[in-house]
PDB file of N, CA and C in Angstrom:
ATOM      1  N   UNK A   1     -34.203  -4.871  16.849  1.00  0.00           N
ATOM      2  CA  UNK A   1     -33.049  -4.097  17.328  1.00  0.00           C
ATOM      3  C   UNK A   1     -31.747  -4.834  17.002  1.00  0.00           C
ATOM      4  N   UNK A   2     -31.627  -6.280  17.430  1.00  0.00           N
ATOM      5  CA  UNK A   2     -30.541  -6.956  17.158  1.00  0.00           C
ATOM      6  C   UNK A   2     -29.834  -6.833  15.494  1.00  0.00           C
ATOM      7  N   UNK A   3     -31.114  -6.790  14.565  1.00  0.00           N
ATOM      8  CA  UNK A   3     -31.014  -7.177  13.145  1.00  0.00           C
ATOM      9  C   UNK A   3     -30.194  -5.648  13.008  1.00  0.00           C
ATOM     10  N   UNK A   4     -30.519  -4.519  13.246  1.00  0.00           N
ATOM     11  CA  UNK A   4     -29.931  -3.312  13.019  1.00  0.00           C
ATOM     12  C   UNK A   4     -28.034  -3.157  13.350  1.00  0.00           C
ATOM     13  N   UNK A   5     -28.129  -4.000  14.685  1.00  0.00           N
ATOM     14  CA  UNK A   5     -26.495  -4.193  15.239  1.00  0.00           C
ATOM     15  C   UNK A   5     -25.710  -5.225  14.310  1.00  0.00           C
ATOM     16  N   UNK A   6     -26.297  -6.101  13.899  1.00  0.00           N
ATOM     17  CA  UNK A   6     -25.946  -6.851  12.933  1.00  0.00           C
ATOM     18  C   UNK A   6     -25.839  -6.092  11.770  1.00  0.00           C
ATOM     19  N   UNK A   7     -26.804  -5.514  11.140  1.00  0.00           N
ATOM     20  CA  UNK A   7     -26.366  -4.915   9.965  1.00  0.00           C
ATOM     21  C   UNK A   7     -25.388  -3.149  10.073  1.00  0.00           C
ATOM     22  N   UNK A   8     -25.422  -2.598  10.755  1.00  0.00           N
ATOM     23  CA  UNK A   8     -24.567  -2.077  11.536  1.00  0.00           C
ATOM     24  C   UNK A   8     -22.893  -2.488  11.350  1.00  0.00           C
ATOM     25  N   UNK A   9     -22.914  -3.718  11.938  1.00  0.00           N
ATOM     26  CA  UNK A   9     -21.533  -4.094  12.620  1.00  0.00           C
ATOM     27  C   UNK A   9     -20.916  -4.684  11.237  1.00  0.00           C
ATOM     28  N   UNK A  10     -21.700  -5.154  10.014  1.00  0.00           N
ATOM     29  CA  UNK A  10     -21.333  -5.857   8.949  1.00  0.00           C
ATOM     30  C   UNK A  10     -21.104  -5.067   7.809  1.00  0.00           C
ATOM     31  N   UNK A  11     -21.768  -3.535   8.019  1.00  0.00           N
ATOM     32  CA  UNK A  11     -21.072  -2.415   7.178  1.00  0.00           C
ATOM     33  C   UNK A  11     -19.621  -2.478   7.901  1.00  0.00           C
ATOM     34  N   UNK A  12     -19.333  -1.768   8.658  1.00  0.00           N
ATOM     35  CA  UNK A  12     -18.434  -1.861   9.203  1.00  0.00           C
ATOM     36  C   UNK A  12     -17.312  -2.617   9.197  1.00  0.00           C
ATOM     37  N   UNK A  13     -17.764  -3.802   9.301  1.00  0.00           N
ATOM     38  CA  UNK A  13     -16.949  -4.943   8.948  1.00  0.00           C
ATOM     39  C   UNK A  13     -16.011  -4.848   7.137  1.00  0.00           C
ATOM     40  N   UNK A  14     -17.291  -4.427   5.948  1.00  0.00           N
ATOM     41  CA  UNK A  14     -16.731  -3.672   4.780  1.00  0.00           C
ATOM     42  C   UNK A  14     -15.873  -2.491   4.878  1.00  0.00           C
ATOM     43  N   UNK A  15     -16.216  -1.843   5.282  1.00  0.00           N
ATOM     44  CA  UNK A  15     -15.241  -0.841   5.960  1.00  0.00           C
ATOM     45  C   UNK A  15     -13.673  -0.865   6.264  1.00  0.00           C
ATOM     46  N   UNK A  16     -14.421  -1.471   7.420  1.00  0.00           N
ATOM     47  CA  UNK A  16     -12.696  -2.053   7.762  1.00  0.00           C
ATOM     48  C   UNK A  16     -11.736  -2.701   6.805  1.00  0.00           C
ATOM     49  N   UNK A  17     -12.258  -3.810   6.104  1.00  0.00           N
ATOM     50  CA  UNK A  17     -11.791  -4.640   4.766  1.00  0.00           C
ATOM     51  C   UNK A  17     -11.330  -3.499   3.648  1.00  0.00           C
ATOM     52  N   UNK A  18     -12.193  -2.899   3.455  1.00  0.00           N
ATOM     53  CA  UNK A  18     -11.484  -1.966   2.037  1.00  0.00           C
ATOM     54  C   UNK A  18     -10.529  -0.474   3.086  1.00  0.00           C
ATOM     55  N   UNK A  19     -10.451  -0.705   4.410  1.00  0.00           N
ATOM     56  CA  UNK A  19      -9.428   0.013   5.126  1.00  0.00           C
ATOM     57  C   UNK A  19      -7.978  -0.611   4.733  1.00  0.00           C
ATOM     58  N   UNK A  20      -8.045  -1.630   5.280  1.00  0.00           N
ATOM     59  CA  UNK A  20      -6.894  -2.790   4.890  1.00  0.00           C
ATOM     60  C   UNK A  20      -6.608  -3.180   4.028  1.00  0.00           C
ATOM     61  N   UNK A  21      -7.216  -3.277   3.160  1.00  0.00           N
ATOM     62  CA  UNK A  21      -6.939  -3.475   1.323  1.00  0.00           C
ATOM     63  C   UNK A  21      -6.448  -1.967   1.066  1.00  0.00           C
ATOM     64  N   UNK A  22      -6.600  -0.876   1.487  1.00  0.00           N
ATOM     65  CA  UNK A  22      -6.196   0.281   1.169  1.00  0.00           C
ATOM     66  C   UNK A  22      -4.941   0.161   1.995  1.00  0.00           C
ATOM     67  N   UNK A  23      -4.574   0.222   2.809  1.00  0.00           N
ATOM     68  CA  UNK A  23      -3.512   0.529   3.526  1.00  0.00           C
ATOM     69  C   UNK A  23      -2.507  -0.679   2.884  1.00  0.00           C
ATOM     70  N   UNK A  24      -2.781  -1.593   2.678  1.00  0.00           N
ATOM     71  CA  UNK A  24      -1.965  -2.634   2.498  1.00  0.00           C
ATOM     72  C   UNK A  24      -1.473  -2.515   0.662  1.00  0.00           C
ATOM     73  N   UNK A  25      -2.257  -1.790  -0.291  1.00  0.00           N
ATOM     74  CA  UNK A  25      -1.870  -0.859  -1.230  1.00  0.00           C
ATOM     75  C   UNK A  25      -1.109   0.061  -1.145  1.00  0.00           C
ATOM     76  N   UNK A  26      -1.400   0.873  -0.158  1.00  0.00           N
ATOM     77  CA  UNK A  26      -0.233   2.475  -0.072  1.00  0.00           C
ATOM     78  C   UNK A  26       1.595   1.389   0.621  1.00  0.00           C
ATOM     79  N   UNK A  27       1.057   0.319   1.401  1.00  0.00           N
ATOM     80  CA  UNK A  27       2.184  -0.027   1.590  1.00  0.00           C
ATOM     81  C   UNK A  27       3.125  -1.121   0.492  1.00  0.00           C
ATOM     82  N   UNK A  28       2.519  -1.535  -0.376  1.00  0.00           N
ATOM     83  CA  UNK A  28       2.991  -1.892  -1.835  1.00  0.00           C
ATOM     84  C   UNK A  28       3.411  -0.938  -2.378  1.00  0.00           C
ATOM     85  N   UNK A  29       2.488   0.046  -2.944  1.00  0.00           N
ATOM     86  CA  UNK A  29       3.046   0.875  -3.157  1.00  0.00           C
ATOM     87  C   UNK A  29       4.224   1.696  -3.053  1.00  0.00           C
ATOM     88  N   UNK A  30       4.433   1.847  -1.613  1.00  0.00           N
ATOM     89  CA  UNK A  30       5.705   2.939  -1.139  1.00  0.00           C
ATOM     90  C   UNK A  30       7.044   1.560  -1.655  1.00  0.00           C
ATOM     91  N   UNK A  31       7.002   0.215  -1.120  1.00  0.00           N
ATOM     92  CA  UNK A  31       7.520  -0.199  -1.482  1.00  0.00           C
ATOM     93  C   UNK A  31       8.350  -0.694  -2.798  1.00  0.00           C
ATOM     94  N   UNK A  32       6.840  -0.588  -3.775  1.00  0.00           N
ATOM     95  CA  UNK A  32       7.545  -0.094  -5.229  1.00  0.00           C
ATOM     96  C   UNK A  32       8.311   0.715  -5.828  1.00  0.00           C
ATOM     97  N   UNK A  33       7.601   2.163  -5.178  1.00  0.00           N
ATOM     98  CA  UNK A  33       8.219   3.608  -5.775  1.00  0.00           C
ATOM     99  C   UNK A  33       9.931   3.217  -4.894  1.00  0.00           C
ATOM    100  N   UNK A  34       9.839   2.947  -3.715  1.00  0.00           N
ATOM    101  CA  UNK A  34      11.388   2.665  -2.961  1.00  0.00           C
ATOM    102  C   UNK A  34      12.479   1.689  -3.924  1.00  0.00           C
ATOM    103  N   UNK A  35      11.629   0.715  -4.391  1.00  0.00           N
ATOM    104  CA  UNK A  35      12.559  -0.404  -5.302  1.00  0.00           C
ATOM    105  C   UNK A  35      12.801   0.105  -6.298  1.00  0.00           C
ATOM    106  N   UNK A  36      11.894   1.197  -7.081  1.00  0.00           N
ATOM    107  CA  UNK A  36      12.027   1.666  -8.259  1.00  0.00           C
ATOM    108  C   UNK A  36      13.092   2.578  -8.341  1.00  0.00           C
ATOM    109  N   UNK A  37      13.377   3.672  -7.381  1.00  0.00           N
ATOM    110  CA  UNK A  37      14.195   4.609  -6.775  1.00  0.00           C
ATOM    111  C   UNK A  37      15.568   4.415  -6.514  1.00  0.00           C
ATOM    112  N   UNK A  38      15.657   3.375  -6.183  1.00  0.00           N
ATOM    113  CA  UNK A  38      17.104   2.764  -5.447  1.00  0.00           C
ATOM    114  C   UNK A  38      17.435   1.961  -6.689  1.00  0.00           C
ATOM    115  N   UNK A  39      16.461   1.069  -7.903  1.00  0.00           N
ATOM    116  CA  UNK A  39      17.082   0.932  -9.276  1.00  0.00           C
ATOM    117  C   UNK A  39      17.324   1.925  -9.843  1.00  0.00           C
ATOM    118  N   UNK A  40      16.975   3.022 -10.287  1.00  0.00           N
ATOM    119  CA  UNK A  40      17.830   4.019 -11.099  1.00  0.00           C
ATOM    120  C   UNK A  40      18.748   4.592 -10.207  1.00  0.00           C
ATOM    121  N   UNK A  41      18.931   5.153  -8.917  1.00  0.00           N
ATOM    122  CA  UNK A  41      20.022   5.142  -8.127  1.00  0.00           C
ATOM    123  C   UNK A  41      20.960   4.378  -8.597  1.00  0.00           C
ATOM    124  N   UNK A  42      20.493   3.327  -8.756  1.00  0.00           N
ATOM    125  CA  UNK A  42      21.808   2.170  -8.342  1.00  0.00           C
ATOM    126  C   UNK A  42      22.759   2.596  -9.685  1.00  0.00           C
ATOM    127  N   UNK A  43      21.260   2.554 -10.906  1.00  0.00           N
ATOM    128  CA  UNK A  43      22.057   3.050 -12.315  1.00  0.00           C
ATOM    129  C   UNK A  43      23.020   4.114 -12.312  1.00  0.00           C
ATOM    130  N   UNK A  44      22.453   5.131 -11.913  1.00  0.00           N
ATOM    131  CA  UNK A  44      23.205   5.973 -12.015  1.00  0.00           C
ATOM    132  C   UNK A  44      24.293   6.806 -11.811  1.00  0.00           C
ATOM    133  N   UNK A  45      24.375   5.737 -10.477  1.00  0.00           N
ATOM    134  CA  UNK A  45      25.353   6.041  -9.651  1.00  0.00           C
ATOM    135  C   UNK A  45      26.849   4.685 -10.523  1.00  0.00           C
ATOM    136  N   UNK A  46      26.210   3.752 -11.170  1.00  0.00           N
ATOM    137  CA  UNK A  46      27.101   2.827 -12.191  1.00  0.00           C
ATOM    138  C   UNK A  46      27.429   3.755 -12.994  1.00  0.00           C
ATOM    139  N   UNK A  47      26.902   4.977 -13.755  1.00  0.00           N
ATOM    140  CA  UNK A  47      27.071   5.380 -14.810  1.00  0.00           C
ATOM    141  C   UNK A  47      28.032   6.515 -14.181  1.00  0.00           C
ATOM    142  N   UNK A  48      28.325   7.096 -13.182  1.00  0.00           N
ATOM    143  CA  UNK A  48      28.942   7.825 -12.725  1.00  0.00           C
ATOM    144  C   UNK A  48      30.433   7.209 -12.409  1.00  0.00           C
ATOM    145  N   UNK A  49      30.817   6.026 -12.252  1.00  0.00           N
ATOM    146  CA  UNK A  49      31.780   5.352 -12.064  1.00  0.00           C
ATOM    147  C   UNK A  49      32.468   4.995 -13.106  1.00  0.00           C
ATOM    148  N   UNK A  50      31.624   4.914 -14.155  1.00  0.00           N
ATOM    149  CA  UNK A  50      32.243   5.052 -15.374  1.00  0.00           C
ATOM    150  C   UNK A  50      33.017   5.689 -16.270  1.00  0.00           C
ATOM    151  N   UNK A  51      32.668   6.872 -15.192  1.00  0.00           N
ATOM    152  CA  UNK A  51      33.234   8.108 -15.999  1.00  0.00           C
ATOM    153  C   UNK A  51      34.081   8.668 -15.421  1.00  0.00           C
TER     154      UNK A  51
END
């Protein structure tokens, strides 16, 4: 019975890990697309001053 809670609790344990490796991706992520966003912003809003 024990060996089952153990193997049980250690899926789980994977689980959780590729939860957090996922979440901690979408939050790189958003952070990229945000840095990426606010650089051509930034451009374009230079190129507008220019003119």
């Amino acid at each position: 019975m024990t060996y089952y809670l153990i193997e049980a609790s250690h899926e789980l344990q994977i689980i959780f890990e590729q939860l957090v490796l996922i979440t901690d991706y979408k939050q790189k992520w958003i952070l990229t697309t945000q840095i990426i966003t606010r650089a051509i912003f930034n451009k374009h809003s230079d190129i507008y001053k220019q003119h």
